[in-house]
N, C-alpha and C. Protein backbone atom coordinates (compact mmCIF):
# COMPACT_ATOMS: atom_id res chain seq x y z
N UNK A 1 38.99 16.64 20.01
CA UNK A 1 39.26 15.30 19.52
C UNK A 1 38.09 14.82 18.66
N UNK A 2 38.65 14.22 17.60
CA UNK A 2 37.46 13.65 16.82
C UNK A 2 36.84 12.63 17.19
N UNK A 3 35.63 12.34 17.26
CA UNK A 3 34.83 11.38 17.97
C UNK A 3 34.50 10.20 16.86
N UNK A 4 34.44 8.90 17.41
CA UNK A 4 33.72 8.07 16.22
C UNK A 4 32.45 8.37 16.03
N UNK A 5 31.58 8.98 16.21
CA UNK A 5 30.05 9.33 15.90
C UNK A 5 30.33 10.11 14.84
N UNK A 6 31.10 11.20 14.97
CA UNK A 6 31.36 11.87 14.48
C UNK A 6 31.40 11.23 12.32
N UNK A 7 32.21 10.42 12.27
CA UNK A 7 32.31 9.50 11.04
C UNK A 7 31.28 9.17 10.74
N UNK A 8 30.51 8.46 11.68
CA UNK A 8 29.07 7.42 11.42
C UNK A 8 28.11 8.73 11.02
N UNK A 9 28.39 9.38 11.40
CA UNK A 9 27.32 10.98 11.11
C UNK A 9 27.46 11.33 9.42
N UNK A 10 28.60 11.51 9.56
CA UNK A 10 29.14 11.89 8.26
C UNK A 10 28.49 10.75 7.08
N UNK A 11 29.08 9.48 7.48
CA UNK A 11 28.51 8.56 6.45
C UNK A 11 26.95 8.68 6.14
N UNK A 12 26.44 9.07 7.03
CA UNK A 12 25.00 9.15 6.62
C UNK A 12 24.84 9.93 5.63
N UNK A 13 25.30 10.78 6.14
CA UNK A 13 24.65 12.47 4.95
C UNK A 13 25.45 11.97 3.80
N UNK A 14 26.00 11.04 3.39
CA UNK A 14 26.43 10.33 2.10
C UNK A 14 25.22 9.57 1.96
N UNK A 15 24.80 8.26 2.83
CA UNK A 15 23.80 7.52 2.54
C UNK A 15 22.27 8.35 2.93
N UNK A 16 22.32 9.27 3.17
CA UNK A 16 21.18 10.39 2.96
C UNK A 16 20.69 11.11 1.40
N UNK A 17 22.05 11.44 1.26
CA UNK A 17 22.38 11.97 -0.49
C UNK A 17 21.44 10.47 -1.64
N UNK A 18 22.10 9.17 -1.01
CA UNK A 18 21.54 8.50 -2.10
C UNK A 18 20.11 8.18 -1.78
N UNK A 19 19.58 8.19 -0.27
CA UNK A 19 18.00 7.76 -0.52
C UNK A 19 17.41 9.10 -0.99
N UNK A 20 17.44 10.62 -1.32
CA UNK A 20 17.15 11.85 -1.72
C UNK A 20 17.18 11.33 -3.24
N UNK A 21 18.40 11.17 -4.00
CA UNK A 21 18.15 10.86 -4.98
C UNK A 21 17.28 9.34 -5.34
N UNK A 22 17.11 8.22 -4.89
CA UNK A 22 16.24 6.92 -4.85
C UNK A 22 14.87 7.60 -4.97
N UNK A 23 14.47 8.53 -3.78
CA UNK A 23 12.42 8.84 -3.17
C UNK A 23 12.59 9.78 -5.16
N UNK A 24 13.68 10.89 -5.81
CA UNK A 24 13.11 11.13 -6.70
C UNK A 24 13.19 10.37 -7.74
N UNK A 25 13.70 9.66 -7.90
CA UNK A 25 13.67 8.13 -8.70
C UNK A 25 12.74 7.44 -9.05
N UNK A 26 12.05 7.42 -7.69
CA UNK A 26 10.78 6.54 -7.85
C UNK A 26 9.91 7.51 -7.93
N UNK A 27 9.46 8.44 -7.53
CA UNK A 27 8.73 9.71 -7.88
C UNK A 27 8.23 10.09 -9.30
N UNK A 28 9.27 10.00 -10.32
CA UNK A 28 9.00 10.09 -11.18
C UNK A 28 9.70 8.90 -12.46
N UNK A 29 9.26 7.96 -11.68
CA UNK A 29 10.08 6.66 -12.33
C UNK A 29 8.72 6.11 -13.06
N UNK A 30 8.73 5.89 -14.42
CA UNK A 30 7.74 5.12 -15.08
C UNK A 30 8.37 3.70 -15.84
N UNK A 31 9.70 3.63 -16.68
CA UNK A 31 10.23 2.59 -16.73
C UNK A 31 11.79 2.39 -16.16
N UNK A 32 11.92 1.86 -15.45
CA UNK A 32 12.51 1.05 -14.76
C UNK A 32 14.19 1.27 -14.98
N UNK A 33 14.84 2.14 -14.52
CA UNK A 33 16.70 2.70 -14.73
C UNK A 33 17.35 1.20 -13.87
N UNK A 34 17.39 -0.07 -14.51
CA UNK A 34 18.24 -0.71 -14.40
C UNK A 34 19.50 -0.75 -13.37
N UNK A 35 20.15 -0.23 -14.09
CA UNK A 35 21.37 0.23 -14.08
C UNK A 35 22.04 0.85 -12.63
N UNK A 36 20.90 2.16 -12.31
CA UNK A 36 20.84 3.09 -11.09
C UNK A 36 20.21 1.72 -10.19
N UNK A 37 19.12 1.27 -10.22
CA UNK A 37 18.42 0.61 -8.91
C UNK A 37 20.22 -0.52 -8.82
N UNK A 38 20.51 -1.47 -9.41
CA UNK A 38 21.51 -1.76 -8.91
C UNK A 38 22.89 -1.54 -8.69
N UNK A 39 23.42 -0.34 -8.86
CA UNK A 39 23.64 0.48 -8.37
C UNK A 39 23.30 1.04 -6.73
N UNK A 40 22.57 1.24 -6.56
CA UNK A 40 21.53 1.43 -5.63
C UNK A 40 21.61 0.46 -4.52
N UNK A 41 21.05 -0.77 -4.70
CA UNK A 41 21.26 -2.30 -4.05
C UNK A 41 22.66 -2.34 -3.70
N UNK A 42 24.00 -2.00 -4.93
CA UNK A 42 25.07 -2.08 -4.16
C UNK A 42 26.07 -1.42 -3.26
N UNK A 43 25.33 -0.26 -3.02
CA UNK A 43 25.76 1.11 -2.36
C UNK A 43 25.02 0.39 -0.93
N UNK A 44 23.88 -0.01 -0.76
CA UNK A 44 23.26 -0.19 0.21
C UNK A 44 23.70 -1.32 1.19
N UNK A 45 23.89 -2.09 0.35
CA UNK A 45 24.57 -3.55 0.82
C UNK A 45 26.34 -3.57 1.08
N UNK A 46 26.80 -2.54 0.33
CA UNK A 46 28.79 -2.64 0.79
C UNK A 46 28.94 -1.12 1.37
N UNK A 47 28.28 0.01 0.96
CA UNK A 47 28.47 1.08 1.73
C UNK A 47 27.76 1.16 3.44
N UNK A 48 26.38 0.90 2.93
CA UNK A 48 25.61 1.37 4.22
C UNK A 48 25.88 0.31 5.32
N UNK A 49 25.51 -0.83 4.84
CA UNK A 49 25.47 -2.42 5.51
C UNK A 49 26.83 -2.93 5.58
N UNK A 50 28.20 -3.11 4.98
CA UNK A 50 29.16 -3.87 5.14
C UNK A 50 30.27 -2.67 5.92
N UNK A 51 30.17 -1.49 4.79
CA UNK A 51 31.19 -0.62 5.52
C UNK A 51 30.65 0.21 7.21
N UNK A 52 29.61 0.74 6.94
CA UNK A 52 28.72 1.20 7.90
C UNK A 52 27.92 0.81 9.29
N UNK A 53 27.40 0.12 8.87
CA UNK A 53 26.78 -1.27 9.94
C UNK A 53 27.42 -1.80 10.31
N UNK A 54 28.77 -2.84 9.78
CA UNK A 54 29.93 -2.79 10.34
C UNK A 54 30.89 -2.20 11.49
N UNK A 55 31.04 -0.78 11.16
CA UNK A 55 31.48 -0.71 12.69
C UNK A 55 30.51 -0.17 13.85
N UNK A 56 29.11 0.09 13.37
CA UNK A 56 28.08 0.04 14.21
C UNK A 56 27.87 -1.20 15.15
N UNK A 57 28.14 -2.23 14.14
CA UNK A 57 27.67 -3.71 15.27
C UNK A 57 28.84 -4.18 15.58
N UNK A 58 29.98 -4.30 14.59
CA UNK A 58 31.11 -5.17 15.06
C UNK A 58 32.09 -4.27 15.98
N UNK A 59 32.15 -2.70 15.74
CA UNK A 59 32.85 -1.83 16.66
C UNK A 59 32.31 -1.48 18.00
N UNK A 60 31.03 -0.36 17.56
CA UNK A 60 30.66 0.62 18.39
C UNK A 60 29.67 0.07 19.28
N UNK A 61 28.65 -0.51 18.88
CA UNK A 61 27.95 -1.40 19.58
C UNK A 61 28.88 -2.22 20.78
N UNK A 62 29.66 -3.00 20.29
CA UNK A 62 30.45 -3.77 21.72
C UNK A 62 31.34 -3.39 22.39
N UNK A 63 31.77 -1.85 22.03
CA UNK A 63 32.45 -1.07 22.89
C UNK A 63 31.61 -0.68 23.99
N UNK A 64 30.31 -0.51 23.12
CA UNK A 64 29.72 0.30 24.22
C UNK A 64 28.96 -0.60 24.90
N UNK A 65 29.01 -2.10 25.11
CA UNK A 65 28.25 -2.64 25.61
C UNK A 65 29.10 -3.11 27.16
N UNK A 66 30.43 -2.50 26.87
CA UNK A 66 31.54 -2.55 28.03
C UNK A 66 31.48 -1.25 29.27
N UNK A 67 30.29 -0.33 28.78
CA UNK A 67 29.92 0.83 29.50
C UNK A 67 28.71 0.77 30.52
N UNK A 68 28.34 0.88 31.69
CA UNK A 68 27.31 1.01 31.98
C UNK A 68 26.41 2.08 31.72
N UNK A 69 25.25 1.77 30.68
CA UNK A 69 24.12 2.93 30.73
C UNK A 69 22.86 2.58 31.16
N UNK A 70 21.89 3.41 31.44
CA UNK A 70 20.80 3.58 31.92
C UNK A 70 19.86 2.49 31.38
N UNK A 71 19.70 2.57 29.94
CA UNK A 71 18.75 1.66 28.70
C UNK A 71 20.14 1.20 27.40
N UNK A 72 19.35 0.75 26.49
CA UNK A 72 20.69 -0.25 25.54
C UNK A 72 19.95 0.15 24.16
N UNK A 73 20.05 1.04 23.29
CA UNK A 73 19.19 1.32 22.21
C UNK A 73 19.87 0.72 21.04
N UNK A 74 20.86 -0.44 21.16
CA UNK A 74 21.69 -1.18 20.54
C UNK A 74 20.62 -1.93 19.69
N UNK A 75 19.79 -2.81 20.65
CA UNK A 75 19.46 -3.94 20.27
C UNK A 75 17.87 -3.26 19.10
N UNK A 76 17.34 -2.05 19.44
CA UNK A 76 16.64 -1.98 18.30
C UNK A 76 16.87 -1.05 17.23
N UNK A 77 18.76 -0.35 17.33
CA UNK A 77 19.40 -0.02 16.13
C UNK A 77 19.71 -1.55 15.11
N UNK A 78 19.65 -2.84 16.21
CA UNK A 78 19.96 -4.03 14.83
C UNK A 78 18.65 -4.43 14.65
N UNK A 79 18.05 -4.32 15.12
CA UNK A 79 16.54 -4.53 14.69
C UNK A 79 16.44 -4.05 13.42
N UNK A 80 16.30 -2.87 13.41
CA UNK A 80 16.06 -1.86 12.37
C UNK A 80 17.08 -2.61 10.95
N UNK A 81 18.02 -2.53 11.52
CA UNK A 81 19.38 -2.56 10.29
C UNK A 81 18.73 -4.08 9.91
N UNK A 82 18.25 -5.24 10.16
CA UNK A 82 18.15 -6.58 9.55
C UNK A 82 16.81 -6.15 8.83
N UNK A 83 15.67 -5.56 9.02
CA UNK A 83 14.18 -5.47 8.56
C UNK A 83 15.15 -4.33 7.03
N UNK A 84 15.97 -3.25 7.20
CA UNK A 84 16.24 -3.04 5.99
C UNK A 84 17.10 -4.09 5.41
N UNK A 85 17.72 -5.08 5.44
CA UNK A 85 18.19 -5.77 4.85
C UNK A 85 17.14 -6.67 4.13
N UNK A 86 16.31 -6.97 4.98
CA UNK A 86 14.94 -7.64 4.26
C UNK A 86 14.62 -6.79 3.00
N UNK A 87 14.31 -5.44 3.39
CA UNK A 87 13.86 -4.86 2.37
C UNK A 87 14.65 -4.52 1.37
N UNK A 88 15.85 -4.55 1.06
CA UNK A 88 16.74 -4.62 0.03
C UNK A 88 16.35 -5.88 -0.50
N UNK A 89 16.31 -7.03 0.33
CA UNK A 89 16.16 -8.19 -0.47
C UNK A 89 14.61 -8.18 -1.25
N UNK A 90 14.21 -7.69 -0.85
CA UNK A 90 12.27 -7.33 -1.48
C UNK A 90 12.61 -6.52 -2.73
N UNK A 91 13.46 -5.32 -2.52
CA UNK A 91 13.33 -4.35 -3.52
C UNK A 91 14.42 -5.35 -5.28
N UNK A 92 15.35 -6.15 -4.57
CA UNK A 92 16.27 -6.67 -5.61
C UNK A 92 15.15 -7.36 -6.12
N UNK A 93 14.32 -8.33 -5.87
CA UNK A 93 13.10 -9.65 -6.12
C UNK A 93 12.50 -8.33 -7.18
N UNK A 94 12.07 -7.56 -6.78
CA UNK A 94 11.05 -6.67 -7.22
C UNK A 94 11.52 -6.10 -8.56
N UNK A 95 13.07 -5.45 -8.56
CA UNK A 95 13.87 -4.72 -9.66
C UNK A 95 13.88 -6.58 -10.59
N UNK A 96 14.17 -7.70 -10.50
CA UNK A 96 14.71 -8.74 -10.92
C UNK A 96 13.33 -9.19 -12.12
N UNK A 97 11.81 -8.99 -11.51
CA UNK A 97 10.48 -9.06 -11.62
C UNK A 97 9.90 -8.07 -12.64
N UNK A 98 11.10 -7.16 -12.55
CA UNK A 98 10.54 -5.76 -13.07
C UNK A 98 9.65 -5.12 -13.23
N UNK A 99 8.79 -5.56 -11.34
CA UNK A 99 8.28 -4.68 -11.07
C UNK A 99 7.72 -3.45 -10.43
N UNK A 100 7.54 -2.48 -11.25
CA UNK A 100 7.70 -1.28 -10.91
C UNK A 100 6.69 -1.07 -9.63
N UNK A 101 6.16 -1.42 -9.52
CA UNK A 101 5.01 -1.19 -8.24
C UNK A 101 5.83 -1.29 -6.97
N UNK A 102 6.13 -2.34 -7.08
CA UNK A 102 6.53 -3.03 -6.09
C UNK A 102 8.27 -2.59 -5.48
N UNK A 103 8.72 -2.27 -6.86
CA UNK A 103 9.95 -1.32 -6.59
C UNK A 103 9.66 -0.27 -5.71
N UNK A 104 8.55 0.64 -6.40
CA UNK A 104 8.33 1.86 -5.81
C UNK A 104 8.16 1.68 -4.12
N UNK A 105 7.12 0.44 -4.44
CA UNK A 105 7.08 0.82 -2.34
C UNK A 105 7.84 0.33 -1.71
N UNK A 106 8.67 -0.69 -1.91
CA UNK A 106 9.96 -0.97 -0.83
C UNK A 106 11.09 -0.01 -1.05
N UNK A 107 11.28 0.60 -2.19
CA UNK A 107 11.90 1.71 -2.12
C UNK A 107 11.65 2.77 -1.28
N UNK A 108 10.34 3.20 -1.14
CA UNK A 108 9.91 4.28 0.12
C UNK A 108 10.05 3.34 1.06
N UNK A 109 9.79 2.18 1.53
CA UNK A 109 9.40 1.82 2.73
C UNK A 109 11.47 1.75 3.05
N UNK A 110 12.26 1.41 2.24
CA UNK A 110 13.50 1.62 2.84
C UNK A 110 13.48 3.14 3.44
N UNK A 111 13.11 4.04 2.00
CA UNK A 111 14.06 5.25 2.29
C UNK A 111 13.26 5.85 3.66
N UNK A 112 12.22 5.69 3.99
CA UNK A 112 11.32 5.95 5.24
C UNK A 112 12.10 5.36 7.07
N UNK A 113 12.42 3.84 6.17
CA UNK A 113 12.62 3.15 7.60
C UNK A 113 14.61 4.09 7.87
N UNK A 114 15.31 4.03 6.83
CA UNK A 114 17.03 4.67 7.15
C UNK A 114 16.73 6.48 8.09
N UNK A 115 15.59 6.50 7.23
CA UNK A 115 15.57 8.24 7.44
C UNK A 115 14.86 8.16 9.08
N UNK A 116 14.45 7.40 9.45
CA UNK A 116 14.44 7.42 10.84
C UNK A 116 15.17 6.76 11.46
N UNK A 117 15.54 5.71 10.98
CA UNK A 117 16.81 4.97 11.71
C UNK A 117 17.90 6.36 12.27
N UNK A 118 18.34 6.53 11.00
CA UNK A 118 19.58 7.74 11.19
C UNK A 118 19.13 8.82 12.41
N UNK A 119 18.02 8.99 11.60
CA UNK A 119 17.35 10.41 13.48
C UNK A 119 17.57 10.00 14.13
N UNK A 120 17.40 8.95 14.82
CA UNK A 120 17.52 8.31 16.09
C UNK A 120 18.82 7.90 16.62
N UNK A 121 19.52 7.64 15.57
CA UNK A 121 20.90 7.56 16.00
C UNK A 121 21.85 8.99 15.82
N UNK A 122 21.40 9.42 14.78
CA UNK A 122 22.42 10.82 15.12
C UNK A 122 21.68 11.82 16.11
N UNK A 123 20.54 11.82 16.67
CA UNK A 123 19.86 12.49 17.95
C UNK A 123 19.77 11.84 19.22
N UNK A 124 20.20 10.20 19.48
CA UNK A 124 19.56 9.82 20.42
C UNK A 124 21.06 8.96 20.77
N UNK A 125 21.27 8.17 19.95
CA UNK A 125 21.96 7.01 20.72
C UNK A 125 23.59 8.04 20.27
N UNK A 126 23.97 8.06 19.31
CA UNK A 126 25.08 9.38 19.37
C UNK A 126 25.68 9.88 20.34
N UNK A 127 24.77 11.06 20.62
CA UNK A 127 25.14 11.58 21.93
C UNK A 127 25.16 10.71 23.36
N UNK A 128 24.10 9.36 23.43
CA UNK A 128 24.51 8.96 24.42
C UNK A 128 26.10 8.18 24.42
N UNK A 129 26.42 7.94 23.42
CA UNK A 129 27.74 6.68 22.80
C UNK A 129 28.77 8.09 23.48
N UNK A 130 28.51 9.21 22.85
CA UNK A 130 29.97 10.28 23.26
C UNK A 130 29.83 10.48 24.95
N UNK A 131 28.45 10.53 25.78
CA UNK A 131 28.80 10.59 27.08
C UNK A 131 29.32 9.58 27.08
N UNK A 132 29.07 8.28 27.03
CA UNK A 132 29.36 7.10 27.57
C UNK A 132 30.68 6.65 27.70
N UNK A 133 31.37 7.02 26.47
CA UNK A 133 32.50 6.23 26.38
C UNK A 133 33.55 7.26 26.54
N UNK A 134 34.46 6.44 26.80
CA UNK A 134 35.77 7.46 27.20
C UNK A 134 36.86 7.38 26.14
N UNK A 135 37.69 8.54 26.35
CA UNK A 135 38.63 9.15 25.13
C UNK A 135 39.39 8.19 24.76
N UNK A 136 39.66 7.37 25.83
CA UNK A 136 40.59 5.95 25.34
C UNK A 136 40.16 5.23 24.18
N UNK A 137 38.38 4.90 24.14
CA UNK A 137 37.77 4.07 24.03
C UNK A 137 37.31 4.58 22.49
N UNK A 138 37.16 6.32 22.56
CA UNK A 138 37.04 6.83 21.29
C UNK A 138 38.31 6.85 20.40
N UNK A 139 39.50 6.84 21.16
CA UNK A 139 40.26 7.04 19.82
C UNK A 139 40.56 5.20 19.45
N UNK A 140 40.24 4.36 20.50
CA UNK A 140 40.42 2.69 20.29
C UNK A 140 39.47 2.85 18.82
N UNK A 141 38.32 3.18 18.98
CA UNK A 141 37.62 3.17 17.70
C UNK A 141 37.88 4.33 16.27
N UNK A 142 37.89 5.08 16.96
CA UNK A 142 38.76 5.63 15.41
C UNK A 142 40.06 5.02 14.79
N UNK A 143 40.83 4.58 15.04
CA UNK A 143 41.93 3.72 15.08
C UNK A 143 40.91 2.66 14.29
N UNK A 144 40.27 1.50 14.50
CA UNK A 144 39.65 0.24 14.21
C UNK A 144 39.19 0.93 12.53
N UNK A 145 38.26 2.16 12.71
CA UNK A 145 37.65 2.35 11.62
C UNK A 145 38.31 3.19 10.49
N UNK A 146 39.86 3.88 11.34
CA UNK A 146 40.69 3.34 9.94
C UNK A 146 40.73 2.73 8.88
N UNK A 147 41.13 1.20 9.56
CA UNK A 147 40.95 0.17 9.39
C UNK A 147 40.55 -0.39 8.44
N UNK A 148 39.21 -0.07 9.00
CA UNK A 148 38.18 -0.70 7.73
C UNK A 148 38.27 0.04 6.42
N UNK A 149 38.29 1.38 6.74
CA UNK A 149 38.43 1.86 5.13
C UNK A 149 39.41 1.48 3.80
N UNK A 150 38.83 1.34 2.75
CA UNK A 150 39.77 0.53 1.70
C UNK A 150 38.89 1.25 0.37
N UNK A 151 40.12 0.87 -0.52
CA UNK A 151 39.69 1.57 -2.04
C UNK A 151 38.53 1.64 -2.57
N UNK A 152 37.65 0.24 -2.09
CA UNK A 152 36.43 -0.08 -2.49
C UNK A 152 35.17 0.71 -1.91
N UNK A 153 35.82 1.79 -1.04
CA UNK A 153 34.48 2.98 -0.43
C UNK A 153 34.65 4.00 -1.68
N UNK A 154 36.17 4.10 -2.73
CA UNK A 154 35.77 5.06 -3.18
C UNK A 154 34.91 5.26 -4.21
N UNK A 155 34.48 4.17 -4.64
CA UNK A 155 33.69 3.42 -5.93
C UNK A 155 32.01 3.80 -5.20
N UNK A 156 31.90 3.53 -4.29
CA UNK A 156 30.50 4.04 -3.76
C UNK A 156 30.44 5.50 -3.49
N UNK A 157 31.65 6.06 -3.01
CA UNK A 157 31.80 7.19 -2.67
C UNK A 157 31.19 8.09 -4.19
N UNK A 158 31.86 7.45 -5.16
CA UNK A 158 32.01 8.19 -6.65
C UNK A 158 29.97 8.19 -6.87
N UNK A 159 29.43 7.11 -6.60
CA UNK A 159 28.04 7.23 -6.99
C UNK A 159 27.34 7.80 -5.95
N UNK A 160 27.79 8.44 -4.63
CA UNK A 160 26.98 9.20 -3.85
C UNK A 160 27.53 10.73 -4.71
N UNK A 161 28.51 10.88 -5.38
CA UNK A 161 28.51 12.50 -6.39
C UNK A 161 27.61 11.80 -7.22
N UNK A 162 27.64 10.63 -7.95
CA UNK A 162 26.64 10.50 -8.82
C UNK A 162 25.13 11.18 -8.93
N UNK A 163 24.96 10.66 -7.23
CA UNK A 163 23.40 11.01 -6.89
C UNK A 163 23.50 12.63 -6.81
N UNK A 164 24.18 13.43 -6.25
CA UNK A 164 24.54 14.43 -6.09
C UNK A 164 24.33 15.41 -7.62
N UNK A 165 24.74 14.75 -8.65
CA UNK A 165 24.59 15.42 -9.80
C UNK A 165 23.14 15.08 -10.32
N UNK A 166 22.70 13.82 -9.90
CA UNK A 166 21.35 13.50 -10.86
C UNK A 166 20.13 14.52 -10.25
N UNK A 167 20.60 15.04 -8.68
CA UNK A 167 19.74 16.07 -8.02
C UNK A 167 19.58 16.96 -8.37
């Protein structure tokens, strides 16, 4: 049976693809690709954060808060997810400012803070979400995150090949 982690896994190595292409972006970024950084901002904010985070907090999170476990690694997966929302809002100020400095390091300091976020959830809280919850409860959520999917993932979807080709 397919698991909902299983999806949330998957979406990453999409939102993995675009911070790979972002760290070489800024790597060898001297004036400023417009265009890509927002781009960028809006992949982060409707893919990662509205479609993604989404059924992390509004699904999976309160399913599983109907389970008894040991510890709750919920509350500093939203930790994490609001401090990158900050930093999107730093990096837009920064792209708006046009400046490049300042792009560059909230750009690492995102692609630093997701790339451990994600470890931790596809190594840690993951596997605890698949003991935890039961088959009822997994296919209740695959069912929900149906749901959510709509035309407007394929438009982000199209700029994670984007990033894919600029690699």
């Amino acid at each position: 049976m397919e698991k909902a982690t299983t999806i949330l896994s998957h979406e990453h190595q999409n939102i993995l693809t675009v911070l790979s292409t972002l760290e070489e972006e800024c790597f060898k970024m001297e004036l400023i690709d417009k265009s890509f950084f927002i781009k960028v901002i809006s992949f982060i904010r409707n893919y990662s954060d509205k479609f993604h985070h989404a059924k992390e907090e509004d699904l999976l999170f309160k399913e599983l808060g109907k389970v008894e476990m040991h510890c709750d690694p919920t509350k500093q997966m939203l930790y994490e997810h609001d401090i990158g929302r900050n930093l999107v809002k730093e990096l837009e100020i920064s792209l708006n400012n046009n400046n490049v400095a300042k792009i560059k390091l909230h750009s690492n300091e995102f692609i630093q803070l997701l790339r451990e976020h994600i470890h931790k959830e596809d190594n840690i809280l993951y596997p605890m979400v698949d003991e935890a919850l039961s088959s009822s409860q997994q296919i209740l959520l695959l069912e929900q995150f149906k749901q959510l999917n709509t035309q407007d993932i394929n438009l982000h979807l199209d700029f994670v090949e984007e990033c894919k080709q600029r690699n």
